[in-house]
C-alpha atoms as a PDB file:
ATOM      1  CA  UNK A   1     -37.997   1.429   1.068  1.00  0.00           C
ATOM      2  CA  UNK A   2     -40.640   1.620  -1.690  1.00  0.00           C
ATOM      3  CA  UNK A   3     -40.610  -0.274  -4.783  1.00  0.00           C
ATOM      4  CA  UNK A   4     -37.791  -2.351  -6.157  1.00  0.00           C
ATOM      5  CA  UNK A   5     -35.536  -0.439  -8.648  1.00  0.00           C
ATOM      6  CA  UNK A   6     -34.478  -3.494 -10.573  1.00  0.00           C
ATOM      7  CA  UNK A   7     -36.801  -6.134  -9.797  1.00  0.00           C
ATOM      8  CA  UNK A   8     -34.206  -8.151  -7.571  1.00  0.00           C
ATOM      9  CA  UNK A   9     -35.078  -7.302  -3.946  1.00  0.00           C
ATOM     10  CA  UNK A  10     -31.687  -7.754  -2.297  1.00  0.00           C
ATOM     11  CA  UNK A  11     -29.606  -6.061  -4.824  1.00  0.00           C
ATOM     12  CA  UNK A  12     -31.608  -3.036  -4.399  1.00  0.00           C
ATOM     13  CA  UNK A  13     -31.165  -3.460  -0.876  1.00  0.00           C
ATOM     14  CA  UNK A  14     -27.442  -3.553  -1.038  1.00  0.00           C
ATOM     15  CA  UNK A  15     -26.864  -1.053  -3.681  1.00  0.00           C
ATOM     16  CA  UNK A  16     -29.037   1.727  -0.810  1.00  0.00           C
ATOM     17  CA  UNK A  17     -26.574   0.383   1.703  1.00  0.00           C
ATOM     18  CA  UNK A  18     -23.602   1.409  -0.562  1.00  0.00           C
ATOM     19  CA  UNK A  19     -25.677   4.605  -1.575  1.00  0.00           C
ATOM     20  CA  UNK A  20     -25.987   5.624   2.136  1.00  0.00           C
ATOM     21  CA  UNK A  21     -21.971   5.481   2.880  1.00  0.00           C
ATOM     22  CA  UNK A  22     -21.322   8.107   0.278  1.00  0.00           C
ATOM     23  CA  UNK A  23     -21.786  10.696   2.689  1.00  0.00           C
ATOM     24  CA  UNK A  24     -19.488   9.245   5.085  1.00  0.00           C
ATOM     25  CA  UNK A  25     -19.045   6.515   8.146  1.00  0.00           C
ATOM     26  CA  UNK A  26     -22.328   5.365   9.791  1.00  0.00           C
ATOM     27  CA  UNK A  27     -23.085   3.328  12.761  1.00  0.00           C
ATOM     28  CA  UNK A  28     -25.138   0.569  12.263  1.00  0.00           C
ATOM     29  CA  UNK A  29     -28.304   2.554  13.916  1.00  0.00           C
ATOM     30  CA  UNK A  30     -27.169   5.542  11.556  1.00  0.00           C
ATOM     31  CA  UNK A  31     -27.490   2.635   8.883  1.00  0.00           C
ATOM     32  CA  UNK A  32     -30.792   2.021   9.715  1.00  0.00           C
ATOM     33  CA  UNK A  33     -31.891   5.245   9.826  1.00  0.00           C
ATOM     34  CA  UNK A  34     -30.479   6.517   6.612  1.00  0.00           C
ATOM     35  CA  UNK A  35     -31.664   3.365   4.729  1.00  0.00           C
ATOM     36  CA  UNK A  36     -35.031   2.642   6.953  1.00  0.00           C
ATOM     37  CA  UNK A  37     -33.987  -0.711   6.513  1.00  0.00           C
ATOM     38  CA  UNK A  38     -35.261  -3.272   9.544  1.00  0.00           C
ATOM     39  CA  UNK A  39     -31.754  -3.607  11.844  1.00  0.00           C
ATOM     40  CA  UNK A  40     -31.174  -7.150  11.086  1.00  0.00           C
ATOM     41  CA  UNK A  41     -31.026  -6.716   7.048  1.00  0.00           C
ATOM     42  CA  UNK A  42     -28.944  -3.539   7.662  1.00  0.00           C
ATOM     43  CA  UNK A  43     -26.442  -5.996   9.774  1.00  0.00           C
ATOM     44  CA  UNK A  44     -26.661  -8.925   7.180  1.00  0.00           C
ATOM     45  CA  UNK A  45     -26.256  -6.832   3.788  1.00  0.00           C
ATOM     46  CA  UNK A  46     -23.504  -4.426   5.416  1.00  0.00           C
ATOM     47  CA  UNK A  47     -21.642  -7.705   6.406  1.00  0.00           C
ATOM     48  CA  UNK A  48     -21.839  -9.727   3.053  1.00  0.00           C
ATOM     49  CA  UNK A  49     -20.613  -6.316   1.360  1.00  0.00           C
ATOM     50  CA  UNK A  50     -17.438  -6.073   3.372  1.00  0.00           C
ATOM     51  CA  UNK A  51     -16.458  -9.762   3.433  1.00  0.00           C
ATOM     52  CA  UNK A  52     -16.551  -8.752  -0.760  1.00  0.00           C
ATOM     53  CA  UNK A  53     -14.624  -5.611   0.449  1.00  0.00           C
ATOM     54  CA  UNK A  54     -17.168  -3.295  -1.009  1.00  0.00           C
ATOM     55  CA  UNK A  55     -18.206  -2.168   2.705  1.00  0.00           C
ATOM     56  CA  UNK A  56     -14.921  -1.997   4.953  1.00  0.00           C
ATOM     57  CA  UNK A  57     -14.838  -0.422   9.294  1.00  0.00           C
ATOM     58  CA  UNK A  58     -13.082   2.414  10.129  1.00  0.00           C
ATOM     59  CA  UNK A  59     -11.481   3.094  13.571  1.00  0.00           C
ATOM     60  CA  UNK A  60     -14.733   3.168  15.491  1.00  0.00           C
ATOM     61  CA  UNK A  61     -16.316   0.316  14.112  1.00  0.00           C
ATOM     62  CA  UNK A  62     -18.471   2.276  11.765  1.00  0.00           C
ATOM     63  CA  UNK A  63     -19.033   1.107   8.480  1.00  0.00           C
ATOM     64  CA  UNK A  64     -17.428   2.805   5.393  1.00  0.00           C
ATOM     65  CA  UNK A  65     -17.016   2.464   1.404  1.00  0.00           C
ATOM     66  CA  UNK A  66     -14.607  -0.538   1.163  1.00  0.00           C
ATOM     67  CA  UNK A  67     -11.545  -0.073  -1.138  1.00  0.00           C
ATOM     68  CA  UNK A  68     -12.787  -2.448  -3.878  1.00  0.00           C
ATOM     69  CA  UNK A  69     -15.080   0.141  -5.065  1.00  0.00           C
ATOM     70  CA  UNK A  70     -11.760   2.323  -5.740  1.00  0.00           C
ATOM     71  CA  UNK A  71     -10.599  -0.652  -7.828  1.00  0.00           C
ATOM     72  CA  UNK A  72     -13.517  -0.311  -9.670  1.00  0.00           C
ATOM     73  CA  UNK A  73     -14.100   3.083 -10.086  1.00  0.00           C
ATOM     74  CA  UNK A  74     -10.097   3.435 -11.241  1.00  0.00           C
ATOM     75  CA  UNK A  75     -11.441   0.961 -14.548  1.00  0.00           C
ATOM     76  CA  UNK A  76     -14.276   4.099 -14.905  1.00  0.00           C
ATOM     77  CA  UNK A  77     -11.689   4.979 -18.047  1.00  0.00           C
ATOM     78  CA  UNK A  78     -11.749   2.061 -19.319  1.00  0.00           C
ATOM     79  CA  UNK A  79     -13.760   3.443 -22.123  1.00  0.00           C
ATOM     80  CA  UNK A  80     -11.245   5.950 -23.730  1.00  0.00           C
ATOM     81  CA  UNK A  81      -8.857   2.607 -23.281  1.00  0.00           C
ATOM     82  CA  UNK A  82      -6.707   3.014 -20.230  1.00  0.00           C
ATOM     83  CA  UNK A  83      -8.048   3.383 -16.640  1.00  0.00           C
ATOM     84  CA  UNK A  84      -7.230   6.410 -14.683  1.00  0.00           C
ATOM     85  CA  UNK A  85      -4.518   4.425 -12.588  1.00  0.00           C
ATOM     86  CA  UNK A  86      -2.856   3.422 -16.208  1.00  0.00           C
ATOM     87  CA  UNK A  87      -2.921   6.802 -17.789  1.00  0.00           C
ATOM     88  CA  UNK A  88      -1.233   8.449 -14.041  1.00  0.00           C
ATOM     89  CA  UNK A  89       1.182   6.073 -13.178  1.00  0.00           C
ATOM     90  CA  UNK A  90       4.357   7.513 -15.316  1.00  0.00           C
ATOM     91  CA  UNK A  91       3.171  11.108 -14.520  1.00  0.00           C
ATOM     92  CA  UNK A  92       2.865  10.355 -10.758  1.00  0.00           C
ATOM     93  CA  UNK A  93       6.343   8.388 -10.677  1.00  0.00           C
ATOM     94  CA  UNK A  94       8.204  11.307 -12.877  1.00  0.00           C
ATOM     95  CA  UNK A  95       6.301  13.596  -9.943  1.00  0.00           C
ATOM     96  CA  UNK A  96       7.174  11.327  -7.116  1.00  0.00           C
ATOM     97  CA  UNK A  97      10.931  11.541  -8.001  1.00  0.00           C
ATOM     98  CA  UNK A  98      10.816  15.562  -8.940  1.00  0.00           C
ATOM     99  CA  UNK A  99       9.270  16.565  -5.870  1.00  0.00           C
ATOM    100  CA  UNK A 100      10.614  13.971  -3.586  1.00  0.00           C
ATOM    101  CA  UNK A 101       7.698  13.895  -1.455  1.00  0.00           C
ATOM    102  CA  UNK A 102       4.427  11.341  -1.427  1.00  0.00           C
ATOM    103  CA  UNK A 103       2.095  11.842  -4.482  1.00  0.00           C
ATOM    104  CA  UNK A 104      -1.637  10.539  -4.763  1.00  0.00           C
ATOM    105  CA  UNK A 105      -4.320  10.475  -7.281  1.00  0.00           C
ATOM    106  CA  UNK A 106      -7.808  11.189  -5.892  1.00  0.00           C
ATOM    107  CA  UNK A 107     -11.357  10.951  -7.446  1.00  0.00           C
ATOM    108  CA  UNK A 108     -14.294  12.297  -5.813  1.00  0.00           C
ATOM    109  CA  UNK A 109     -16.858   9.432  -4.785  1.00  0.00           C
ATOM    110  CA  UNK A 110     -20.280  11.501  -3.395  1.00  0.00           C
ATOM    111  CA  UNK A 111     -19.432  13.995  -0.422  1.00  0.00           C
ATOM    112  CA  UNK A 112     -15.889  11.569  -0.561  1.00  0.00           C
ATOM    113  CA  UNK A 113     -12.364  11.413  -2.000  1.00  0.00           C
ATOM    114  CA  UNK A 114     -11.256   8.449  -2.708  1.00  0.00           C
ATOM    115  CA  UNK A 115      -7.467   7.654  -3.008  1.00  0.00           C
ATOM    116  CA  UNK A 116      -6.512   5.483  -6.439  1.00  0.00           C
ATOM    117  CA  UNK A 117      -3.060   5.639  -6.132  1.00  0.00           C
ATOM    118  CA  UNK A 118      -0.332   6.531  -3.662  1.00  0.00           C
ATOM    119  CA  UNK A 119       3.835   6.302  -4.233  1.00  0.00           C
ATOM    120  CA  UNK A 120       5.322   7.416  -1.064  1.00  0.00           C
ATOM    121  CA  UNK A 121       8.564   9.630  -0.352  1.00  0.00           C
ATOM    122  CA  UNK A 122      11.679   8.017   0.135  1.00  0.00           C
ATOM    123  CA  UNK A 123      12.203  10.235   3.062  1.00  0.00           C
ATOM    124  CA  UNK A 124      11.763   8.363   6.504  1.00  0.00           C
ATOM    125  CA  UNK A 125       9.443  11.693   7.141  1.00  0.00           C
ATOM    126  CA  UNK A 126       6.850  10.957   5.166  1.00  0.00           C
ATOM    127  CA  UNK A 127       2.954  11.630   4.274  1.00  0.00           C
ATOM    128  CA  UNK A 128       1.084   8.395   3.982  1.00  0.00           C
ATOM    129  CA  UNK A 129      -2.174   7.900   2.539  1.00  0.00           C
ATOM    130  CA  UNK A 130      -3.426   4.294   1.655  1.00  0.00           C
ATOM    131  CA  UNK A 131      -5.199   3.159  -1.473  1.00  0.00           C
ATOM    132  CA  UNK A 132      -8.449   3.150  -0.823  1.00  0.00           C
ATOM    133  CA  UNK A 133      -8.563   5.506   1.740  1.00  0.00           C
ATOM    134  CA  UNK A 134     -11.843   7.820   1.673  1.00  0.00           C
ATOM    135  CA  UNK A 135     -11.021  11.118   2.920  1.00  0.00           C
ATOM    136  CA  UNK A 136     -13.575  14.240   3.393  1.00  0.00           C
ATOM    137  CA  UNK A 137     -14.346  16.978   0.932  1.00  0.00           C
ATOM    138  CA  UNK A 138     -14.206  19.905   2.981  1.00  0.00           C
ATOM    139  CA  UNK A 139     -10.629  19.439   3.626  1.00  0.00           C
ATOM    140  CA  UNK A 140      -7.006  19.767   1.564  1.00  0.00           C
ATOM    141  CA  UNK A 141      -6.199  20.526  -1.592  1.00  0.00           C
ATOM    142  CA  UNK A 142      -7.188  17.491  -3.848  1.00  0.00           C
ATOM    143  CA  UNK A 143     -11.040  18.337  -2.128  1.00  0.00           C
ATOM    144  CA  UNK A 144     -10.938  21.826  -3.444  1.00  0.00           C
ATOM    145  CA  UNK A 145      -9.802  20.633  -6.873  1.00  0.00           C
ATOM    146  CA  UNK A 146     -12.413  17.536  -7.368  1.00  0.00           C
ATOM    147  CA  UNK A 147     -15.302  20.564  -6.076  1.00  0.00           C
ATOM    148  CA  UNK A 148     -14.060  22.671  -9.100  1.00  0.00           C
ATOM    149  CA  UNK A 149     -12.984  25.513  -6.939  1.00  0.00           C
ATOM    150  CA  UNK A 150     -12.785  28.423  -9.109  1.00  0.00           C
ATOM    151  CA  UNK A 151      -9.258  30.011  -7.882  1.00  0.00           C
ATOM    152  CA  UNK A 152      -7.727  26.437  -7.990  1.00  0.00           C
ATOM    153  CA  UNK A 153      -8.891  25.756 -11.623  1.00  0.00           C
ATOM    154  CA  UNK A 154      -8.055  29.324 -13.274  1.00  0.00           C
ATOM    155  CA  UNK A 155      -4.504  29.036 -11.328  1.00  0.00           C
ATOM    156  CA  UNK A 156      -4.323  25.249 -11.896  1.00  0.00           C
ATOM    157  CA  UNK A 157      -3.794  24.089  -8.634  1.00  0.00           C
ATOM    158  CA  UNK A 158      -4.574  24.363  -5.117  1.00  0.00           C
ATOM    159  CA  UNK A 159      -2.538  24.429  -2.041  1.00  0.00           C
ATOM    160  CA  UNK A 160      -3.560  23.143   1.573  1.00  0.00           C
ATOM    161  CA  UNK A 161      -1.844  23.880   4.615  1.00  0.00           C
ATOM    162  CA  UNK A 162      -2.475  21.863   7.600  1.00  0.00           C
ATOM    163  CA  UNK A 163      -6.164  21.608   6.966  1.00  0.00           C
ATOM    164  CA  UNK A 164      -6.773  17.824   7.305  1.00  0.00           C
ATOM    165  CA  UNK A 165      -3.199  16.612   9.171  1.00  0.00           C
ATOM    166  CA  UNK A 166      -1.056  19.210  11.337  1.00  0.00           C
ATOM    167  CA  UNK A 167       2.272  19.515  10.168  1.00  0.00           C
ATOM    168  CA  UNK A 168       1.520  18.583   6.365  1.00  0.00           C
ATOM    169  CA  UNK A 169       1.078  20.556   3.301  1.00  0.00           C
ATOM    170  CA  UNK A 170      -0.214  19.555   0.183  1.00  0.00           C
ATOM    171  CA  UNK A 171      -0.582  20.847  -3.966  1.00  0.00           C
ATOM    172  CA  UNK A 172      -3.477  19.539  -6.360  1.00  0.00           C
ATOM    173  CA  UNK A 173      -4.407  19.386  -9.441  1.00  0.00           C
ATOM    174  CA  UNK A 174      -7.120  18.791 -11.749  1.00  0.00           C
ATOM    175  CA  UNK A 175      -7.074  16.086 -14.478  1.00  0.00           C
ATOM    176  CA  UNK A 176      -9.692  17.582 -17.018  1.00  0.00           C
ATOM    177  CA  UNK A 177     -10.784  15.506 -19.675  1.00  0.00           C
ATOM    178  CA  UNK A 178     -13.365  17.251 -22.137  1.00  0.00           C
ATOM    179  CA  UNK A 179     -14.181  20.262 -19.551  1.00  0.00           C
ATOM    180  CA  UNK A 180     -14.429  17.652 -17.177  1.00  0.00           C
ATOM    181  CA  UNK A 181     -12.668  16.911 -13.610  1.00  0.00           C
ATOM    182  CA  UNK A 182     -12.214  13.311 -13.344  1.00  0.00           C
ATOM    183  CA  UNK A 183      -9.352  13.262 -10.781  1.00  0.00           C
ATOM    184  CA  UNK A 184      -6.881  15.189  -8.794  1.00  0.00           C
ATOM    185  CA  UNK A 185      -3.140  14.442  -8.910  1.00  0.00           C
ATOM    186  CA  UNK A 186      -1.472  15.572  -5.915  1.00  0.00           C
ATOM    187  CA  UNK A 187       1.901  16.004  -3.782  1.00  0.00           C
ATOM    188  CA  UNK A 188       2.171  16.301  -0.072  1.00  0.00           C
ATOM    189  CA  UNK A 189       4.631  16.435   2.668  1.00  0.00           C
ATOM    190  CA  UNK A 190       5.595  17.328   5.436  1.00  0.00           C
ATOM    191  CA  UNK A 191       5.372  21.338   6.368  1.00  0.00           C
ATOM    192  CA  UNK A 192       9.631  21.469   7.021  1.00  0.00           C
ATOM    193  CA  UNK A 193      10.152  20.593   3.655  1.00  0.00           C
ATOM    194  CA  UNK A 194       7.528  21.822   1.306  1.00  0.00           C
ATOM    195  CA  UNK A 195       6.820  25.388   3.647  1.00  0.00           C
ATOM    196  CA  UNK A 196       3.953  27.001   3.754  1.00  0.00           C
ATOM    197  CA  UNK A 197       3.506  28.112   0.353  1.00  0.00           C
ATOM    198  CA  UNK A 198       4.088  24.504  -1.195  1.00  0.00           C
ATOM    199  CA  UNK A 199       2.128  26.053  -4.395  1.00  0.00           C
ATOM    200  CA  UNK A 200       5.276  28.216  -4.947  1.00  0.00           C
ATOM    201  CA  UNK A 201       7.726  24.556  -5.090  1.00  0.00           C
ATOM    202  CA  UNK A 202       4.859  21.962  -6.745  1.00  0.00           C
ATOM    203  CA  UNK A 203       2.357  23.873  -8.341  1.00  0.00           C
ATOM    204  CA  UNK A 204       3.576  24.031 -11.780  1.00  0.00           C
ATOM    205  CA  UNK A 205       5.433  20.261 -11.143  1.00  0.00           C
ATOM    206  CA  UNK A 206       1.402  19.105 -10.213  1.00  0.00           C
ATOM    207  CA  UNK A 207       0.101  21.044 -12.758  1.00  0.00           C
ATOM    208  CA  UNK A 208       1.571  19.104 -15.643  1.00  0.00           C
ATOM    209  CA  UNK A 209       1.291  15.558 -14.017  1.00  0.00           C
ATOM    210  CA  UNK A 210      -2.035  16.144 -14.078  1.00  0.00           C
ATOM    211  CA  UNK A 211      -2.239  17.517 -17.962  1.00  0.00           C
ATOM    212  CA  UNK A 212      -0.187  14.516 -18.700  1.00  0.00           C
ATOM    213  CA  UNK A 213      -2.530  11.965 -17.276  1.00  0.00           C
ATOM    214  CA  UNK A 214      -5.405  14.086 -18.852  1.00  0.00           C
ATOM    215  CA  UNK A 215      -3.252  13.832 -22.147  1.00  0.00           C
ATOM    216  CA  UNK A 216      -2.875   9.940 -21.776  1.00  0.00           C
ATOM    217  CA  UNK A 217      -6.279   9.367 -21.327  1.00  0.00           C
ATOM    218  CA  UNK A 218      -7.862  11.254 -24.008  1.00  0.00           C
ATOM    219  CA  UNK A 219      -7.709   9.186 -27.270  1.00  0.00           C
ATOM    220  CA  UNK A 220      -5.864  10.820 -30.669  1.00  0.00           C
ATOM    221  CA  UNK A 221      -8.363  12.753 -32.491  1.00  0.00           C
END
């Protein structure tokens, strides 16, 4: 590591560990490596972040973005006075009871989505996806909408089809504020219900829950 960014030692430290788990899960040697940080201060600094929840373990152990960086990036609105999770609540309810099925609201966090929100279905076959959750970007709809796919943002959604979970389908889309894509508003469920053209059922219901939230977080001119 060369020489300090901020003049505090261990915060620079810390802030590479968090830097390196943008790209995904890493193993404590993958840690090392992508940091070049001596094994024992990889150990210590990935530890003290995830007793603060910042750094969190997935199923193998590996270490991962911890969901109170979601909290924090959903106040990243906080500047055009509501948060992200403010301005998409009523449009996500109104689009969690139209639709019937589970709807999230995504943001893209380096070569990551990150889940802000999530209201499940009230049907006992359900999609679940948990706050916090980081998910990849190569995968489902709400990835193609935070990379600014081109068909998904003339049409104003995109559709998935068992691309990240078999048997689910899913509808995204953007939340443009000033040009820009600062979340993704989706619906998914389970292939039985939405089919395989769930664009044809949610797209245009998607479509304005994101406007709205765009709408709500864009101050009166």
């Amino acid at each position: 590591m060369g020489a300090s960014v901020s003049g505090v030692g261990v915060l620079d430290k810390a802030v590479l560990v968090l830097g390196s788990l943008e790209s995904g899960p890493l193993s404590l040697t993958e840690l090392c490596t992508r940091t070049e940080l001596p094994r024992a201060t990889a150990h210590r600094l990935a530890s003290a972040l995830e007793a603060h929840d910042l750094v969190a373990r997935d199923g193998a152990g590996r270490f991962i973005l911890g969901a109170a960086l979601s909290r924090l990036a959903s106040s990243a609105g906080g500047a055009r006075g509501k948060t992200v999770v403010e301005a998409a609540t009523p449009a996500l309810v109104r689009l969690r009871d139209r639709t019937g099925e589970s709807v999230q609201l995504y943001v893209r966090s380096g070569d990551n989505r990150v889940c802000l929100m999530s209201l499940e279905s009230p049907h006992s076959l359900r999609t679940i996806v948990q706050i916090g959750a980081s998910l990849p970007m190569d995968r489902g709809s709400a990835a193609k909408v935070l990379r600014g796919d081109r068909d998904a943002l003339k049409r104003g959604w995109a559709q998935s089809v068992e691309e990240r979970e078999k048997g689910v389908a899913s509808v995204s889309a953007p939340v443009l504020v000033d040009g820009e894509i600062v979340a993704a508003v989706s619906v998914s469920g389970p292939i039985d219900r939405t089919s395989r053209q769930p664009g044809r059922r949610y797209g245009a219901a998607v479509a304005e829950a994101a406007m709205e939230t765009a709408r709500s977080l864009t101050p009166s001119r």
